[in-house]
C-alpha atoms as a PDB file:
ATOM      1  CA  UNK A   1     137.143  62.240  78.718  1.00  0.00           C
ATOM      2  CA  UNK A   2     140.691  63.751  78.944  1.00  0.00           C
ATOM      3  CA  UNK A   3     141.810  64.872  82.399  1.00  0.00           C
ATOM      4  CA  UNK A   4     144.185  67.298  82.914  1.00  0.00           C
ATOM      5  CA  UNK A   5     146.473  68.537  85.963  1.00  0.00           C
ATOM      6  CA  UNK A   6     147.094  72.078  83.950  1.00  0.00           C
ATOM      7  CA  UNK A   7     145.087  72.862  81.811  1.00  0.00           C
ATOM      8  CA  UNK A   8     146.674  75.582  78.950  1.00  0.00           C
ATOM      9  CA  UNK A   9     144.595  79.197  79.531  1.00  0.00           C
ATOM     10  CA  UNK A  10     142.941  78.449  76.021  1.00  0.00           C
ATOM     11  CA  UNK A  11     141.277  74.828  77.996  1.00  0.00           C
ATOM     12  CA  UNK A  12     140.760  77.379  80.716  1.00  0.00           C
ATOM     13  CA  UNK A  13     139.067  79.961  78.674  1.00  0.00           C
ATOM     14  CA  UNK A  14     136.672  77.494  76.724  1.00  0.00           C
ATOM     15  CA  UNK A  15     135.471  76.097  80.376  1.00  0.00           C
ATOM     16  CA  UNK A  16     135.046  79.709  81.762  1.00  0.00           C
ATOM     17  CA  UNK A  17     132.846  80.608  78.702  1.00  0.00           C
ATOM     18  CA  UNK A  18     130.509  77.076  79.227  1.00  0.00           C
ATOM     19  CA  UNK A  19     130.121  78.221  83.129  1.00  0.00           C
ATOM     20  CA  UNK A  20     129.522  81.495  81.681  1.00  0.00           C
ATOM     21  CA  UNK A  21     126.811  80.749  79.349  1.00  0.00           C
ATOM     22  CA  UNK A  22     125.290  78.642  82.088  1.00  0.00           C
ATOM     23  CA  UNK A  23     124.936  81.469  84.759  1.00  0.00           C
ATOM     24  CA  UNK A  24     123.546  83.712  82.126  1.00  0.00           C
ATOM     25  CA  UNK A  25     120.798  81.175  81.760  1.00  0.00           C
ATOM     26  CA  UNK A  26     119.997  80.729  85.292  1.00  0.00           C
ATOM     27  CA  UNK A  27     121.292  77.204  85.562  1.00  0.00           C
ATOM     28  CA  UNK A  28     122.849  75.160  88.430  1.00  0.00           C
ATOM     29  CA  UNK A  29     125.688  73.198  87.801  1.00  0.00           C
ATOM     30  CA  UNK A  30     123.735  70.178  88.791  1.00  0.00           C
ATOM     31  CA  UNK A  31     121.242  70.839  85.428  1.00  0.00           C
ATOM     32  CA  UNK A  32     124.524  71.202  83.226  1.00  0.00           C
ATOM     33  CA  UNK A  33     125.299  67.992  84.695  1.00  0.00           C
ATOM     34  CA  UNK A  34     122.038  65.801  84.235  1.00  0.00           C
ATOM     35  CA  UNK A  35     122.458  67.204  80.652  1.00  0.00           C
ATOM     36  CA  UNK A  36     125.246  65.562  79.960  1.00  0.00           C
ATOM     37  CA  UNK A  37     124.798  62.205  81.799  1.00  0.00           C
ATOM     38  CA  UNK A  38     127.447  63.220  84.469  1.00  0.00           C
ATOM     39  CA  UNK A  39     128.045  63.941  88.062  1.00  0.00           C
ATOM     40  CA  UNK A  40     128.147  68.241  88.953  1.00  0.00           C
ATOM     41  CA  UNK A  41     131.801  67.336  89.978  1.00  0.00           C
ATOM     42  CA  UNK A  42     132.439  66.499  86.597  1.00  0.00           C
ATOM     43  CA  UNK A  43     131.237  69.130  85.444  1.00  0.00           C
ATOM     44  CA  UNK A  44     133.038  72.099  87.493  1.00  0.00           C
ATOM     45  CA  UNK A  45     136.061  69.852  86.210  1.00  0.00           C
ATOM     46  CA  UNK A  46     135.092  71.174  82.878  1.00  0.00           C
ATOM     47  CA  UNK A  47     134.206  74.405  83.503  1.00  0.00           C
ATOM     48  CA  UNK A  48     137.771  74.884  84.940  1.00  0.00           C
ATOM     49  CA  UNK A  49     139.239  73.025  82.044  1.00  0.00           C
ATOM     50  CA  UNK A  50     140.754  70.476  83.958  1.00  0.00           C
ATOM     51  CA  UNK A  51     138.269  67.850  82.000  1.00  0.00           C
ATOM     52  CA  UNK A  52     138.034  68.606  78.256  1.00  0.00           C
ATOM     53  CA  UNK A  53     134.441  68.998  76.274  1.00  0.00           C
ATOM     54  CA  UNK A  54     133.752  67.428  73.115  1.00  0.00           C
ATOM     55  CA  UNK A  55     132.097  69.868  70.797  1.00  0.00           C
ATOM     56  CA  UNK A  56     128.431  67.805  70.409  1.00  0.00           C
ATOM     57  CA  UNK A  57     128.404  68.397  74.410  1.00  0.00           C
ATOM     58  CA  UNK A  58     129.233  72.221  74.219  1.00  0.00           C
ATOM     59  CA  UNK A  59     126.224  71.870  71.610  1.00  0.00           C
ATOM     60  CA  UNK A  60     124.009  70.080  73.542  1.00  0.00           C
ATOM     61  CA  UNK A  61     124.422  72.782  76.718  1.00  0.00           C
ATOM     62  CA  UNK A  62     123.957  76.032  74.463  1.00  0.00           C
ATOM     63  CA  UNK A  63     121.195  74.540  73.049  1.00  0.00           C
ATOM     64  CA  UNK A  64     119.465  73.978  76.707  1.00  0.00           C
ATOM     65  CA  UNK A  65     121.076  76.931  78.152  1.00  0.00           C
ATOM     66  CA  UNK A  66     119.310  79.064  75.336  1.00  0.00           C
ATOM     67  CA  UNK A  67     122.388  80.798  73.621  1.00  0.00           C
ATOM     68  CA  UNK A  68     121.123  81.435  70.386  1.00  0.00           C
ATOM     69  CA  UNK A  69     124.064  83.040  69.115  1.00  0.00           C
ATOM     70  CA  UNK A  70     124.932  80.301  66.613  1.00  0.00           C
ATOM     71  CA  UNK A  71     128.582  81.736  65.665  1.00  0.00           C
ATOM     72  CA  UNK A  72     129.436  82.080  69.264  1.00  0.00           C
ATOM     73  CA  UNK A  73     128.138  78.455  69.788  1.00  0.00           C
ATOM     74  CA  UNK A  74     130.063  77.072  66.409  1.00  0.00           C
ATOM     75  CA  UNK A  75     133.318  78.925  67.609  1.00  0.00           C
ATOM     76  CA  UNK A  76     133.150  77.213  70.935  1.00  0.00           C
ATOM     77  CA  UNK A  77     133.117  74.082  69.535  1.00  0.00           C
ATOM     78  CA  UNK A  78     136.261  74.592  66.805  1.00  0.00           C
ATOM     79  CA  UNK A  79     137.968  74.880  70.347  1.00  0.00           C
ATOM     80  CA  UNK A  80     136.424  71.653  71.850  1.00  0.00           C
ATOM     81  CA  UNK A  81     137.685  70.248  68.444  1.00  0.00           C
ATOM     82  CA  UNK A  82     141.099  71.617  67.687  1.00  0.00           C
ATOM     83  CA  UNK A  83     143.157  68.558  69.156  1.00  0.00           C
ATOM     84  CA  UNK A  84     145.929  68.860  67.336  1.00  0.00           C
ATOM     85  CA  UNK A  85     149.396  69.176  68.848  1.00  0.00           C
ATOM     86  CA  UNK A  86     150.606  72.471  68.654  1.00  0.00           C
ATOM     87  CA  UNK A  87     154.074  73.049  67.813  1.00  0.00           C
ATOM     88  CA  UNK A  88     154.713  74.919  71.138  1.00  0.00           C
ATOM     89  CA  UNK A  89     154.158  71.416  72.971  1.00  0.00           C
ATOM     90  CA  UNK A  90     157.582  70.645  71.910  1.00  0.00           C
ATOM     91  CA  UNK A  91     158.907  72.830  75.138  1.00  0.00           C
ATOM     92  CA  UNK A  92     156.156  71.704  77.326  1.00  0.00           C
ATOM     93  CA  UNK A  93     158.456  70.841  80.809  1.00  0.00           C
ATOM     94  CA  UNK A  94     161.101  73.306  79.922  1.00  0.00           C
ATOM     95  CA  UNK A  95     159.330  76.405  79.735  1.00  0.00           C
ATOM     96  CA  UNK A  96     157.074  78.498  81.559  1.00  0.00           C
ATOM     97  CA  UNK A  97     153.729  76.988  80.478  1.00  0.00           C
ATOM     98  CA  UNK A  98     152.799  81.102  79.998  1.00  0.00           C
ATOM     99  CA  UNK A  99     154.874  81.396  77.320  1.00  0.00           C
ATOM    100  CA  UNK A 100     153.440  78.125  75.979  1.00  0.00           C
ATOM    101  CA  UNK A 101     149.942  79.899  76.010  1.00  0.00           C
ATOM    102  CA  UNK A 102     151.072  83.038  74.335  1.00  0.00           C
ATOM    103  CA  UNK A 103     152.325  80.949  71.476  1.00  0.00           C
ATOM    104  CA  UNK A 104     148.908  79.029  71.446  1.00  0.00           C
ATOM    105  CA  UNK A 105     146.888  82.103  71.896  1.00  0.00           C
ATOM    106  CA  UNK A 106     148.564  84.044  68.786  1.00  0.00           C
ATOM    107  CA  UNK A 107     148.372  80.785  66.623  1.00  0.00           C
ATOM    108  CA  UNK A 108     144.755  80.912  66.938  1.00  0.00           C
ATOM    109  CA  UNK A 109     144.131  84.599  66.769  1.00  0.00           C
ATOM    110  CA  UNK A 110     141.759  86.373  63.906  1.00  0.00           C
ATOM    111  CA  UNK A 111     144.185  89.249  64.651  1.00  0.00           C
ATOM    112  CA  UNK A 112     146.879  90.388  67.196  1.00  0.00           C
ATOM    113  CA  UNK A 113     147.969  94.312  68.262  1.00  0.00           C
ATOM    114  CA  UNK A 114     150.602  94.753  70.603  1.00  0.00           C
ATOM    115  CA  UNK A 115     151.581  97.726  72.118  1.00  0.00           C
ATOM    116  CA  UNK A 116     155.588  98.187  73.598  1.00  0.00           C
ATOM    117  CA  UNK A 117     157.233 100.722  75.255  1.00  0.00           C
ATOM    118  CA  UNK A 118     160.839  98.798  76.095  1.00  0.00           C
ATOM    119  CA  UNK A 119     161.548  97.170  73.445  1.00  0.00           C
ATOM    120  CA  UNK A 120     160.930  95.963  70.148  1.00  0.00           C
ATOM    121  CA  UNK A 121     157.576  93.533  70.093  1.00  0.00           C
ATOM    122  CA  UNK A 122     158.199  89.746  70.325  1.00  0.00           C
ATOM    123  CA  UNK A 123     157.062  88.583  67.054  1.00  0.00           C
ATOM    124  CA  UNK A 124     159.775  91.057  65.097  1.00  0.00           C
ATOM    125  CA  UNK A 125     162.733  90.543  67.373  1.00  0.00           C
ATOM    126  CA  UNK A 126     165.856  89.138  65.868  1.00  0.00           C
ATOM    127  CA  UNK A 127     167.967  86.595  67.842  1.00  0.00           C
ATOM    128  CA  UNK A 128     170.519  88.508  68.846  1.00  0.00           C
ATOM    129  CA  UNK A 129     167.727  91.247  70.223  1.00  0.00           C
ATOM    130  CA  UNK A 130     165.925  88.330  71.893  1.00  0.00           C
ATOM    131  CA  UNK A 131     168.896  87.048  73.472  1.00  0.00           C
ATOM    132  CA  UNK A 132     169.561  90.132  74.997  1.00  0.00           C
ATOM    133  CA  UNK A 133     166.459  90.488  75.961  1.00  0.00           C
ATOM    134  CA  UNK A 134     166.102  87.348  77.911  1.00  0.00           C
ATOM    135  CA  UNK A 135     169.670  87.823  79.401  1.00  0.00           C
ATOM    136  CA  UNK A 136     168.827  91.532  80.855  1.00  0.00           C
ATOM    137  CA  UNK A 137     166.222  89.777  83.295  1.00  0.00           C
ATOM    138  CA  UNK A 138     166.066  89.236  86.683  1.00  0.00           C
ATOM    139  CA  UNK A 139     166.882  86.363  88.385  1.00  0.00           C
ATOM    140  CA  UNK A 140     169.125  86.157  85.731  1.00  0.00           C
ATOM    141  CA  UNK A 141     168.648  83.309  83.656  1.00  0.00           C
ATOM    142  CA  UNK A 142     170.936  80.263  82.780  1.00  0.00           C
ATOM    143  CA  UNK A 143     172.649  80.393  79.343  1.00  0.00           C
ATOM    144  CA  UNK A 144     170.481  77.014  78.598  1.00  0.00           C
ATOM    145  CA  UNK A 145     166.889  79.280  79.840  1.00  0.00           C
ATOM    146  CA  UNK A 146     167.852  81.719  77.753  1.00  0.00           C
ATOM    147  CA  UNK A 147     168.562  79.794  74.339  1.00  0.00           C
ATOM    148  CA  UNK A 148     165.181  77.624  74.574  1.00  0.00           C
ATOM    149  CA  UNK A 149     163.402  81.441  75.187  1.00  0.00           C
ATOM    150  CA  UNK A 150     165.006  82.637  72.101  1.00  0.00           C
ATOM    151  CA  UNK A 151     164.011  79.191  70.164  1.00  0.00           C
ATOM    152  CA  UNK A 152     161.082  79.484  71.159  1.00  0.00           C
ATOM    153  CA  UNK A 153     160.722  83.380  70.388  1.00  0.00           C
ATOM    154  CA  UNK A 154     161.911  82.534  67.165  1.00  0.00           C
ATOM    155  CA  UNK A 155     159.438  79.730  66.332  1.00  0.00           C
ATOM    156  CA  UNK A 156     156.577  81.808  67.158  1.00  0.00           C
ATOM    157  CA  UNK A 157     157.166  83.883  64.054  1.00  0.00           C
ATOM    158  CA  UNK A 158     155.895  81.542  61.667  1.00  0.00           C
ATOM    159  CA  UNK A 159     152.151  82.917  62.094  1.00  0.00           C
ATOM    160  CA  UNK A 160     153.384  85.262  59.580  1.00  0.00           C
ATOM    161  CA  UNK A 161     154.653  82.913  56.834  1.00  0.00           C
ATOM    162  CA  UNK A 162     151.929  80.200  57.445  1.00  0.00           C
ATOM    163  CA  UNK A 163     149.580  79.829  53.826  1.00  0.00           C
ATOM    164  CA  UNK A 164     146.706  82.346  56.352  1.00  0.00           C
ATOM    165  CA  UNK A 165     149.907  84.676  57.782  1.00  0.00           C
ATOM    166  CA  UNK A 166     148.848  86.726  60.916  1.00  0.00           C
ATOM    167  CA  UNK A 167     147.032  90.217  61.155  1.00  0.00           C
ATOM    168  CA  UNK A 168     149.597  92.504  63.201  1.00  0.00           C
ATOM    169  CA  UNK A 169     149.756  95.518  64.270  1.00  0.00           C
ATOM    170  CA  UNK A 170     152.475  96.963  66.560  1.00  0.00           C
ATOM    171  CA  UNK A 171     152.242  99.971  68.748  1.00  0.00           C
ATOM    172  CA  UNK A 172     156.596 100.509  69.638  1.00  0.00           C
ATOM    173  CA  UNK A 173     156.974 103.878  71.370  1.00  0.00           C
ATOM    174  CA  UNK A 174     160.625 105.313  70.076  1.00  0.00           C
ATOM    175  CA  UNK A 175     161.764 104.894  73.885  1.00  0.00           C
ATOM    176  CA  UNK A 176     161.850 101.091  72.689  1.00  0.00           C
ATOM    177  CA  UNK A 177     163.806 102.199  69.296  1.00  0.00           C
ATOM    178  CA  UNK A 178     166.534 103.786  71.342  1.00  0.00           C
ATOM    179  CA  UNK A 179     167.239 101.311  74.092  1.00  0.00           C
ATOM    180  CA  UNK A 180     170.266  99.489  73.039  1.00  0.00           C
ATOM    181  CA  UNK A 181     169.865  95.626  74.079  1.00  0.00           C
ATOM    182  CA  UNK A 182     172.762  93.959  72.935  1.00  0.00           C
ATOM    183  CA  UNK A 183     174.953  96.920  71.706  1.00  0.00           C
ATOM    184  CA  UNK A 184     174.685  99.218  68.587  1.00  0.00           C
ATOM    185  CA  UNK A 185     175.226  96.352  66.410  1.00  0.00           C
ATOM    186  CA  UNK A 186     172.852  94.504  67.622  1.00  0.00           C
ATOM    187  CA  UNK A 187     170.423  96.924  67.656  1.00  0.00           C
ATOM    188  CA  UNK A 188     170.910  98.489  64.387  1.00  0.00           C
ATOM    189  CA  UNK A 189     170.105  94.853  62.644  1.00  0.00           C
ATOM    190  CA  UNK A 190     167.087  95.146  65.440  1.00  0.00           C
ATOM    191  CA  UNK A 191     165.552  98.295  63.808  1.00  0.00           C
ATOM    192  CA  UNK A 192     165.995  97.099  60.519  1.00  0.00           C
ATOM    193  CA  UNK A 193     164.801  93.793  60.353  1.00  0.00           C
ATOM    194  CA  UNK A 194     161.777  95.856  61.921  1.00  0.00           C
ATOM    195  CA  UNK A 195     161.964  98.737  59.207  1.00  0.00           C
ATOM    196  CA  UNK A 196     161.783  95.163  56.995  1.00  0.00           C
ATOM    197  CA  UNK A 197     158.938  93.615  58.356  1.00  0.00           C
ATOM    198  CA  UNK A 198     156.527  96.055  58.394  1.00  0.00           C
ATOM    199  CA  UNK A 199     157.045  95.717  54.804  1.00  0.00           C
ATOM    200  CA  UNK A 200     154.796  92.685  55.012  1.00  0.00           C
ATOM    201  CA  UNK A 201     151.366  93.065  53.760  1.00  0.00           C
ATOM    202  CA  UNK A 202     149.897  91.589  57.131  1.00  0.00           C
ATOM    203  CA  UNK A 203     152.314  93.452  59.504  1.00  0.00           C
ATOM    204  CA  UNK A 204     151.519  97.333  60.178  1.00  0.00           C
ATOM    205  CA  UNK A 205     154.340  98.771  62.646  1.00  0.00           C
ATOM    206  CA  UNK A 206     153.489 102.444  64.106  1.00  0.00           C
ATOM    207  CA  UNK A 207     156.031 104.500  66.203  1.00  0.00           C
ATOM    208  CA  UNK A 208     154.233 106.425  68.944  1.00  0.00           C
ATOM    209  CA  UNK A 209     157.095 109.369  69.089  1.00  0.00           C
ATOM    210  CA  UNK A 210     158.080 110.424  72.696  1.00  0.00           C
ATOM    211  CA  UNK A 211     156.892 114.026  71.306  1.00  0.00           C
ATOM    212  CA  UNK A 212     153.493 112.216  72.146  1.00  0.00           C
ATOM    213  CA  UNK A 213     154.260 112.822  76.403  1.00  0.00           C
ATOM    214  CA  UNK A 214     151.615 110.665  78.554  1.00  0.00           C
ATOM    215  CA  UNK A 215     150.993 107.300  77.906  1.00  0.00           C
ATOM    216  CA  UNK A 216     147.730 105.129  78.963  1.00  0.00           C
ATOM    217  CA  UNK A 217     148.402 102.651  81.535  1.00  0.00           C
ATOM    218  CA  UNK A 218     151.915 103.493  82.180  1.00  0.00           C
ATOM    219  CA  UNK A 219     153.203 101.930  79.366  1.00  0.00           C
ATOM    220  CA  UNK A 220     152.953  98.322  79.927  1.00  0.00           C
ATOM    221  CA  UNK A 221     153.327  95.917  77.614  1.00  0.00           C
ATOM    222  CA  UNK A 222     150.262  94.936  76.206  1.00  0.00           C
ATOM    223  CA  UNK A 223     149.047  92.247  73.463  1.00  0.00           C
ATOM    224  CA  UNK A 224     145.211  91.969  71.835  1.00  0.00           C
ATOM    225  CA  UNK A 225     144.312  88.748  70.296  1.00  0.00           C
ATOM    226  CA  UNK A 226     140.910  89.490  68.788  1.00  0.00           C
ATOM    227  CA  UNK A 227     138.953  85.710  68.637  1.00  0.00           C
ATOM    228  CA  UNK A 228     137.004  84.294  65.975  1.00  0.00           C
ATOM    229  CA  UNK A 229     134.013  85.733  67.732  1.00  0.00           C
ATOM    230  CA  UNK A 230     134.240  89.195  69.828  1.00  0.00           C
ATOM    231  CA  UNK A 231     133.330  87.300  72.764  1.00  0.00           C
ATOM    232  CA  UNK A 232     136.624  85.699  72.379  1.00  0.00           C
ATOM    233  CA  UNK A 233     138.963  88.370  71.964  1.00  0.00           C
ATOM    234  CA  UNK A 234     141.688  88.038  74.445  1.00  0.00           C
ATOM    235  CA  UNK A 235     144.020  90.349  76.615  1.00  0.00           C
ATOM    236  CA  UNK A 236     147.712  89.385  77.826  1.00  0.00           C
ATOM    237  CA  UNK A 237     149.249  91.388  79.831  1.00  0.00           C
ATOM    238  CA  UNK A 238     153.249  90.895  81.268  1.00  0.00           C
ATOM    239  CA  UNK A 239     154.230  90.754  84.927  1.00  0.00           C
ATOM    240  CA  UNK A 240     156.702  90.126  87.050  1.00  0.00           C
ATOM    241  CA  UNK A 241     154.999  86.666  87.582  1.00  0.00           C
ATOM    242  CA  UNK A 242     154.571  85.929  83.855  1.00  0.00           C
ATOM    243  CA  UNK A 243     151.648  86.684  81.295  1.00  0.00           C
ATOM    244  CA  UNK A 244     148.521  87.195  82.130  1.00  0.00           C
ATOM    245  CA  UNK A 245     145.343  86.798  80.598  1.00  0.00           C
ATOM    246  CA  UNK A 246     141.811  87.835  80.955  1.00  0.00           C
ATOM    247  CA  UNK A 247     138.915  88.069  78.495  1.00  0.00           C
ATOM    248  CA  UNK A 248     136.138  89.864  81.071  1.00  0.00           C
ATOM    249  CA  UNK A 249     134.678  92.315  79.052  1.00  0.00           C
ATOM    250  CA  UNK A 250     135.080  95.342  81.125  1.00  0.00           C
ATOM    251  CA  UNK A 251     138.983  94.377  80.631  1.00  0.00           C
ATOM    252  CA  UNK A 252     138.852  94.119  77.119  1.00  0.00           C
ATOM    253  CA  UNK A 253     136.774  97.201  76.952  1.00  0.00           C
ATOM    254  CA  UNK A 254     139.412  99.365  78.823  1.00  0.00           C
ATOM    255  CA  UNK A 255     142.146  97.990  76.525  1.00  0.00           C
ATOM    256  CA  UNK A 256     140.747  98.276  73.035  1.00  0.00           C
ATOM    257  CA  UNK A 257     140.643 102.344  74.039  1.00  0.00           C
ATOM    258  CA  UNK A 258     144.293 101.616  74.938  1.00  0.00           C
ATOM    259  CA  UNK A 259     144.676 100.746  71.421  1.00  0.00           C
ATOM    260  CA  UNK A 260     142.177 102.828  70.066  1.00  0.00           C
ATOM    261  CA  UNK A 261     143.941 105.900  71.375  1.00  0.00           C
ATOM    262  CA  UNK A 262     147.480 104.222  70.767  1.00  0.00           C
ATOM    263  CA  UNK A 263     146.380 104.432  66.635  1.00  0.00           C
ATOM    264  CA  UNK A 264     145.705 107.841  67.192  1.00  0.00           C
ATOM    265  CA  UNK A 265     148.924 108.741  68.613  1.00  0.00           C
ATOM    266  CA  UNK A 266     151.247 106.919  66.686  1.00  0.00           C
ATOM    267  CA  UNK A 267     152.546 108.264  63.310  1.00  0.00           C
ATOM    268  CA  UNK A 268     151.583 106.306  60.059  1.00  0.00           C
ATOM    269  CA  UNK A 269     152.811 103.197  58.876  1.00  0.00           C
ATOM    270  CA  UNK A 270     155.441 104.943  56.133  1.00  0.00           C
ATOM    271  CA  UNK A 271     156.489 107.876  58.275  1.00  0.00           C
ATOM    272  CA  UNK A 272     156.985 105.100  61.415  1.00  0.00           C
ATOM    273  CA  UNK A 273     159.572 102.632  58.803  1.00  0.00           C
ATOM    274  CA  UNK A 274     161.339 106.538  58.045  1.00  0.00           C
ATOM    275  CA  UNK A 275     161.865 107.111  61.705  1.00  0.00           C
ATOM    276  CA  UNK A 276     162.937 103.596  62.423  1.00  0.00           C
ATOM    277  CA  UNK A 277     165.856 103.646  59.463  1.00  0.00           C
ATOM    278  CA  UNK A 278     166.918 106.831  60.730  1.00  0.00           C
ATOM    279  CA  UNK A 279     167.304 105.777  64.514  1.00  0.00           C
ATOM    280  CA  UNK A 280     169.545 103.085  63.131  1.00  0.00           C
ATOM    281  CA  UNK A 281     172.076 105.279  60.950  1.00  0.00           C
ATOM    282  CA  UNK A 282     171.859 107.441  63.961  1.00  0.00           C
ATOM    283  CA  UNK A 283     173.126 104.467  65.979  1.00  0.00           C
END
């Protein structure tokens, strides 16, 4: 059994759901443990993702922990079995291992909505946008932290040309459309490389207009990875400390209304690339 001294927040997640389904059953964690054939110790280990599950154990516990919810149970276990190395890993060491985990998280995603109010979403960013990006930030970066953030930012965007391409759907408030990072030229490729993705038959991009006025939750910048089960939808948030991610269901409640009321708001997908095209001749 693997151990690990950081686990990614996808190890973490599939532990938290196991100690999850074990306190909805009542269960101590020394039961879990005599399940399995193991110390509790061991155990927590899992549940914290530090020690990996293999998917016949995550069987064997639902089964005595009485989840009946067989897709919930099967999903579990695609995590327990998905061992493969990710292509992220290749920055493991030089990266913030958050960034590592929002690559992970939107690899694996059923779907992913964003919402942005500074700047054009991650996924659609060209280099030069990225770049600038990255450099606006503070500490300021090194010109080396800076290029592997923009690699990396690039290499994420192969969910969408993968043979099963990526659900999206971007929420970009026209604030975002008119902030200028990395000049008029660069942001006039920006908005249409945009205004050319959400050409895509996966990729739906919708301009909230600043016409709109108040905005839920101040406007943060907010992604929705919905799981292959609702149980395991997932919420990222940014921060000054890095991404953030919860799946509570009280969190993921709050933010689908986010979104829910953001697709309300925002003008349609044709009428959004129209605004976009003329922001940039404007530029």
């Amino acid at each position: 059994m693997t151990t690990r001294s950081t686990p990614t927040a996808r190890q973490k997640r599939l532990g938290a759901e196991l100690r999850r389904m074990r306190l909805a059953a009542g269960a101590t964690t020394e039961y879990g443990a005599g399940l399995l054939g193991i110390d509790r110790t061991r155990l927590s280990n899992m549940e914290s993702g530090i020690r990996s599950f293999s998917a016949e154990r995550i069987r064997t516990l639902a089964c005595n922990y009485a989840c009946t919810d067989g897709r919930y149970v099967e999903a579990l276990a695609a995590m327990a079995d998905g061992k493969d190395r990710g292509w992220w890993e290749q920055y493991r060491g030089t990266l913030p291992a958050g960034l590592l985990d929002i690559a992970e998280l939107e690899w694996h995603a059923a779907r992913v909505r964003t919402s942005q109010v500074m700047h054009v979403p991650g996924l659609l960013q060209t280099e030069d946008y990225a770049r600038a990006v990255f450099a606006a930030g503070l500490p300021a970066l090194s010109r080396l932290e800076v290029e592997l953030r923009v690699a990396h930012r690039m290499e994420r965007q192969q969910v969408f040309d993968r043979p099963e391409p990526l659900p999206y759907v971007a929420y970009v408030h026209e604030a975002a459309l008119r902030m200028p990072y990395g000049g008029i030229k660069a942001t006039r490729e920006q908005l249409r490389h945009l205004a050319d993705q959400s050409e895509r038959d996966t990729v739906e991009v919708r301009v909230i207009p600043t016409s709109v006025g108040d905005l839920p939750g101040a406007g943060h910048a907010l992604l929705y990875a919905d799981g292959s089960v609702p149980q395991l939808d997932t919420v990222q948030l940014d921060s000054a400390h890095g991404p953030e991610f919860t799946g509570a269901e009280a969190q993921l409640t709050k933010y689908r209304a986010h979104l829910d009321w953001m697709d309300d708001a925002s003008l349609p997908p044709g009428v959004s690339r129209d605004l976009i095209l003329g922001i940039a001749r404007e530029l």
